[in-house]
Protein backbone atom coordinates (compact mmCIF):
# COMPACT_ATOMS: atom_id res chain seq x y z
CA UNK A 1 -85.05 -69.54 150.11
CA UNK A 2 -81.95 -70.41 148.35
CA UNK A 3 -78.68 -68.47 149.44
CA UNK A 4 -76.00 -68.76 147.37
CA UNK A 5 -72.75 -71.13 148.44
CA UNK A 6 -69.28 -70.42 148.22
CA UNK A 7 -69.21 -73.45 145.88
CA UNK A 8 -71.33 -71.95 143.53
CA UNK A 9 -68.94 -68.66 143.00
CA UNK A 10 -65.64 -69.55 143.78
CA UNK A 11 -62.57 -70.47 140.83
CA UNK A 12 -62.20 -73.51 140.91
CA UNK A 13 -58.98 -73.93 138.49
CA UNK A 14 -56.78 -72.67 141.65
CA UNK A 15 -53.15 -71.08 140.36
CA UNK A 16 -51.03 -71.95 143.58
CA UNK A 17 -47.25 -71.56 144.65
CA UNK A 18 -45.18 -74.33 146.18
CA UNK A 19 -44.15 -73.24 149.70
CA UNK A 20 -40.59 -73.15 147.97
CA UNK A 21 -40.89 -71.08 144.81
CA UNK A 22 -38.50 -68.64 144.59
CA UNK A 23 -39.51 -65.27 144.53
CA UNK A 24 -38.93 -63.86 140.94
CA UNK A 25 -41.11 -67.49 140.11
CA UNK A 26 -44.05 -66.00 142.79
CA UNK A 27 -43.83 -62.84 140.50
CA UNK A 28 -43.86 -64.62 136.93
CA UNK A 29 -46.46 -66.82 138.12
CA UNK A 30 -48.71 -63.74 139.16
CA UNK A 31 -48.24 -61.84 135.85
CA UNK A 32 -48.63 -64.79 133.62
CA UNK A 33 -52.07 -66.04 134.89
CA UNK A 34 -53.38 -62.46 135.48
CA UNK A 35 -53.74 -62.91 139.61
CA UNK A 36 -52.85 -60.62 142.45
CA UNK A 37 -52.34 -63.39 145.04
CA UNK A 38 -52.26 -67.12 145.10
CA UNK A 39 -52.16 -69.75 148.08
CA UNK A 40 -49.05 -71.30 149.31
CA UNK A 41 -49.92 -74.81 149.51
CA UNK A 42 -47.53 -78.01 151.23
CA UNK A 43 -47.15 -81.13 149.73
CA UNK A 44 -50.63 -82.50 150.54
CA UNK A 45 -52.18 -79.36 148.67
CA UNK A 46 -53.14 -77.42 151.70
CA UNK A 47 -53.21 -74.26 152.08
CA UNK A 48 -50.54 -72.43 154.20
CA UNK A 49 -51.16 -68.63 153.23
CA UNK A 50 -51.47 -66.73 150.77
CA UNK A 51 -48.96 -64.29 148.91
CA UNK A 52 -49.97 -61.54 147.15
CA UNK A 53 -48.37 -58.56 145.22
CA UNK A 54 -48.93 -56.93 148.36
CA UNK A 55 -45.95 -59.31 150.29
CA UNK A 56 -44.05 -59.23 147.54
CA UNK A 57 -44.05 -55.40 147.30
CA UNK A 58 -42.64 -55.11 150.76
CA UNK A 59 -39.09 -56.51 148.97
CA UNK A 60 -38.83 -53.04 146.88
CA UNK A 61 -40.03 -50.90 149.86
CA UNK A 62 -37.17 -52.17 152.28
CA UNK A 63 -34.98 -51.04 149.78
CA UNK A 64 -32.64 -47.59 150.25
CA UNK A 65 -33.38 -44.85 147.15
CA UNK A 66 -30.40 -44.39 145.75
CA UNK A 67 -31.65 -40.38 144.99
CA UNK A 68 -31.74 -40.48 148.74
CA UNK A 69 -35.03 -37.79 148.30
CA UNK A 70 -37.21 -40.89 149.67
CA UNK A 71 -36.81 -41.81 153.79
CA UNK A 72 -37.20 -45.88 154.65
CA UNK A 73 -40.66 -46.54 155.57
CA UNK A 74 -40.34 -47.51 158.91
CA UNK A 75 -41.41 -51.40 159.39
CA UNK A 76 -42.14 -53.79 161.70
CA UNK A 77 -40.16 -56.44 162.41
CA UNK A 78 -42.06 -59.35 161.04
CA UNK A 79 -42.56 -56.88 157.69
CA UNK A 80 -38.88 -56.78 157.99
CA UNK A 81 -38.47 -60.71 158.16
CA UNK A 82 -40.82 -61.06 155.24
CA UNK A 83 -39.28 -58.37 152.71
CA UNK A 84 -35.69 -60.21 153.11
CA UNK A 85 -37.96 -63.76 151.98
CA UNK A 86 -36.96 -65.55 148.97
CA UNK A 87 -39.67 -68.12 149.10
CA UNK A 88 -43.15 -68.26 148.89
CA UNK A 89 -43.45 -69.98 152.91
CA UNK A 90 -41.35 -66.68 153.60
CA UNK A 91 -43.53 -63.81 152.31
CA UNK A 92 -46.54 -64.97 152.41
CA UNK A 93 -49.40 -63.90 154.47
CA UNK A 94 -49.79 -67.05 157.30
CA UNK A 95 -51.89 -68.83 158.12
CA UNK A 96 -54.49 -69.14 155.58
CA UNK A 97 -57.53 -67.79 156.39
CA UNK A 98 -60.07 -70.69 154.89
CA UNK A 99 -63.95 -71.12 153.95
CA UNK A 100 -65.79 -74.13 152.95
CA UNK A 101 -67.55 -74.61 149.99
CA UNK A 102 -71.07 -75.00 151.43
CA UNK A 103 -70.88 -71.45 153.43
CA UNK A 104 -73.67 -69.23 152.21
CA UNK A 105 -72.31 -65.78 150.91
CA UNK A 106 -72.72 -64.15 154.20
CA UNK A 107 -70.13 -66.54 155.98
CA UNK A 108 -67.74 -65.49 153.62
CA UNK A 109 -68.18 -62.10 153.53
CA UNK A 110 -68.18 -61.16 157.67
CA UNK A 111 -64.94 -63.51 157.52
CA UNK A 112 -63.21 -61.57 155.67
CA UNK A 113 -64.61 -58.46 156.89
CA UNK A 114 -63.05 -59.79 160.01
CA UNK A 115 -59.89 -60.91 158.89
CA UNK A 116 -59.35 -58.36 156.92
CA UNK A 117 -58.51 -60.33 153.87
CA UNK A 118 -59.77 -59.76 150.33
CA UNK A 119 -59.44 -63.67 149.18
CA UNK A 120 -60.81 -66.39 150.98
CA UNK A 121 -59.15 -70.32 150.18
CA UNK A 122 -61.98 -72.88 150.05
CA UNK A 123 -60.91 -76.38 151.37
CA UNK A 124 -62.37 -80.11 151.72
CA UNK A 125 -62.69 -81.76 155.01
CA UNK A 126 -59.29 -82.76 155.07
CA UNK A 127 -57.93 -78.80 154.17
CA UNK A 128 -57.09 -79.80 150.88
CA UNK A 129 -57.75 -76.98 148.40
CA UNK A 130 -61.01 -76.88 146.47
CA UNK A 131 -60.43 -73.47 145.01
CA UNK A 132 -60.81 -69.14 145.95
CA UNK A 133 -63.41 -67.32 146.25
CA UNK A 134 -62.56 -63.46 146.05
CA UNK A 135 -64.49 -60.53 147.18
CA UNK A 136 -65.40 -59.82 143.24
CA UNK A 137 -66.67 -62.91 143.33
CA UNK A 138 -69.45 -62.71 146.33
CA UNK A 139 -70.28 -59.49 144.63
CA UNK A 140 -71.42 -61.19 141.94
CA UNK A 141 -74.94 -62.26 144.17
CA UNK A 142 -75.44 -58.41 143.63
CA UNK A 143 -75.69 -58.89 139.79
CA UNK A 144 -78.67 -61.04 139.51
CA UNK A 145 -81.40 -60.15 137.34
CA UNK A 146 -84.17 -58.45 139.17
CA UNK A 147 -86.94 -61.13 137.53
CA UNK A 148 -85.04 -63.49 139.61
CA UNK A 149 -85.15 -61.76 143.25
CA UNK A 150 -88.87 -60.79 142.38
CA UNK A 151 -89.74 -64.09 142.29
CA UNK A 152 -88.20 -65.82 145.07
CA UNK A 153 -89.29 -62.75 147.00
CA UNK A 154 -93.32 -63.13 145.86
CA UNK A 155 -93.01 -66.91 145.93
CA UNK A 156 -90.90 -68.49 148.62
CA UNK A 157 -90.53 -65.13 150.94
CA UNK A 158 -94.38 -63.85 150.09
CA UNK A 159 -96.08 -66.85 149.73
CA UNK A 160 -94.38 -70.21 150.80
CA UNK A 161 -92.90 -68.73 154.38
CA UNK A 162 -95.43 -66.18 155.45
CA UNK A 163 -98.37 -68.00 153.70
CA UNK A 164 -99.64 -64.75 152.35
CA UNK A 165 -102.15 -64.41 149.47
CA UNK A 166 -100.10 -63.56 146.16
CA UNK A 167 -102.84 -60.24 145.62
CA UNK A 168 -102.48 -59.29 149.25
CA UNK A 169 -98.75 -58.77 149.23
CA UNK A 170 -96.46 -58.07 146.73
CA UNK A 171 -92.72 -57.09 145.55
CA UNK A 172 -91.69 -55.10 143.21
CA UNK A 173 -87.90 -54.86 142.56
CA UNK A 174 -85.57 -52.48 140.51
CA UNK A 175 -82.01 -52.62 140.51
CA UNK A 176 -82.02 -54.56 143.19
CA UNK A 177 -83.97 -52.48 145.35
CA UNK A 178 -87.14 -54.06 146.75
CA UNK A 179 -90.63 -52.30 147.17
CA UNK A 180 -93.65 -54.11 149.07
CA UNK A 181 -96.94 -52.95 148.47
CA UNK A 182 -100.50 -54.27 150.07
CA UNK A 183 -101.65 -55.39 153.10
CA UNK A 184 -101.08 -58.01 155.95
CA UNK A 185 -103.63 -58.74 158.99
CA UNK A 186 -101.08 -58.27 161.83
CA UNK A 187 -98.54 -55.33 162.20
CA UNK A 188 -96.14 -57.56 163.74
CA UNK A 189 -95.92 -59.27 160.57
CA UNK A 190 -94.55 -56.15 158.86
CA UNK A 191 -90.80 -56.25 159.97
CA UNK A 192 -90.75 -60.20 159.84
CA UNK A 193 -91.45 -59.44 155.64
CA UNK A 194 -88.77 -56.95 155.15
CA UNK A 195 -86.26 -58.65 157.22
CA UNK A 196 -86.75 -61.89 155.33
CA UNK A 197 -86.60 -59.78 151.65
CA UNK A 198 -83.09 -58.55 152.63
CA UNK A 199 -82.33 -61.76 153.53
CA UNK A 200 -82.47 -62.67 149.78
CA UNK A 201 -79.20 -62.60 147.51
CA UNK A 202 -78.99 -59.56 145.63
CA UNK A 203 -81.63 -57.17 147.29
CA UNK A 204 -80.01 -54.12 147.99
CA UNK A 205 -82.57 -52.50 149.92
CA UNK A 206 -86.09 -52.72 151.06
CA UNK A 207 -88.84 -50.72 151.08
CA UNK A 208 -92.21 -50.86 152.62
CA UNK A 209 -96.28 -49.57 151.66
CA UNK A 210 -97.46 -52.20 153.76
CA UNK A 211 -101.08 -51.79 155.77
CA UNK A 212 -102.49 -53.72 158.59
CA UNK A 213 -105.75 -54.58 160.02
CA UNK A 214 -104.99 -55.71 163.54
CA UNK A 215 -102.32 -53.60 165.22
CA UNK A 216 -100.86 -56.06 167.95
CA UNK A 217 -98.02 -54.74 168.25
CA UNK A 218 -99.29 -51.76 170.23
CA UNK A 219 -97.99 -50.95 174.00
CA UNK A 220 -100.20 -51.55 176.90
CA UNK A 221 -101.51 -48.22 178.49
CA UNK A 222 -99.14 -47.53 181.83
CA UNK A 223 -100.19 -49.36 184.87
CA UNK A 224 -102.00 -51.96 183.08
């Protein structure tokens, strides 16, 4: 099976900031290429952090209402430090939280399910920036054509990995939801097939019809 890389869905044409752009320049450069966030890179084109619209709102929220009808948010400290930044190396969001281009979509994701981050920077070897790869962007695996999953499912799930008979098992898929009809000769087989057909990029859920000839999966009477 063939999961998808982050090489495969991530920009490659990278809009950056210098870690010293200004911060009106941070805000132009955001609105003019149509972005939310960019990395801060050094001089060596790796990445640093990234600042988004996010950072650079912090800036107008540290600052009093002159209606005085709106209270200061109350802030943290380093919040603090970062909305009195004027450079990109002084709002941004540090350090940068990187993938590589081989990782398979799944990498990706729980990292920044784990970080917390909606943007991931991709680097080289040597943390030199190769491009982004955004959370739009890994949801992309959930767009492909249901001809496609049906037939790595029937062929290289089906037939090439559990050596199954293409008329003994098959997969029918709609919208990215996966339905298994036939029969296999061992029970225990049963979960190994659905766990391997949500395994496969863009299946959004499986379900089973499957029968079995040899149950050997059943518990040993008490005592025995």
């Amino acid at each position: 099976m063939h999961h998808r890389t982050v090489a495969e869905l991530m920009t490659r044409d990278v809009v950056r900031a210098r870690r010293d752009l200004p911060f009106k320049e941070i805000v132009k450069l955001l609105a003019e290429n149509d972005v939310t966030a960019v990395p801060v890179v050094d001089e060596l084109d790796r990445p640093m952090g990234v600042v988004s619209e996010a950072d650079l709102l912090r800036k107008s929220s540290d600052q009093a209402d002159p209606s005085g009808l709106t209270p200061m948010p109350h802030i943290e400290a380093w919040e603090r430090a970062k909305a009195e930044g004027a450079r990109a190396e002084e709002l941004m969001s540090a350090p940068a939280v990187c993938a590589r281009p081989e990782w398979t979509v799944v990498e990706a994701a729980r990292l920044m399910e784990v970080q917390d981050v909606k943007r991931l920077p991709v680097v080289d070897e040597a943390d030199k920036l190769l491009g982004i790869v955004s959370r739009r962007d890994l949801l992309r695996v959930l767009l492909r054509h249901d001809d496609a999953i049906r037939e790595e499912i029937n062929r290289d799930v089906l037939q090439r990995t559990m050596g199954l008979d293409p008329s003994a098992v098959t997969g029918e898929v709609r919208q990215g939801e996966v339905v298994l009809g036939g029969s296999v000769e061992f029970k225990s087989q049963i979960p190994i097939i659905e766990r391997l057909c949500r395994s496969v990029d863009g299946v959004v859920s499986v379900a089973e019809h499957l029968a079995y000839r040899t149950d050997d999966v059943r518990s040993s009477p008490t005592g025995a």
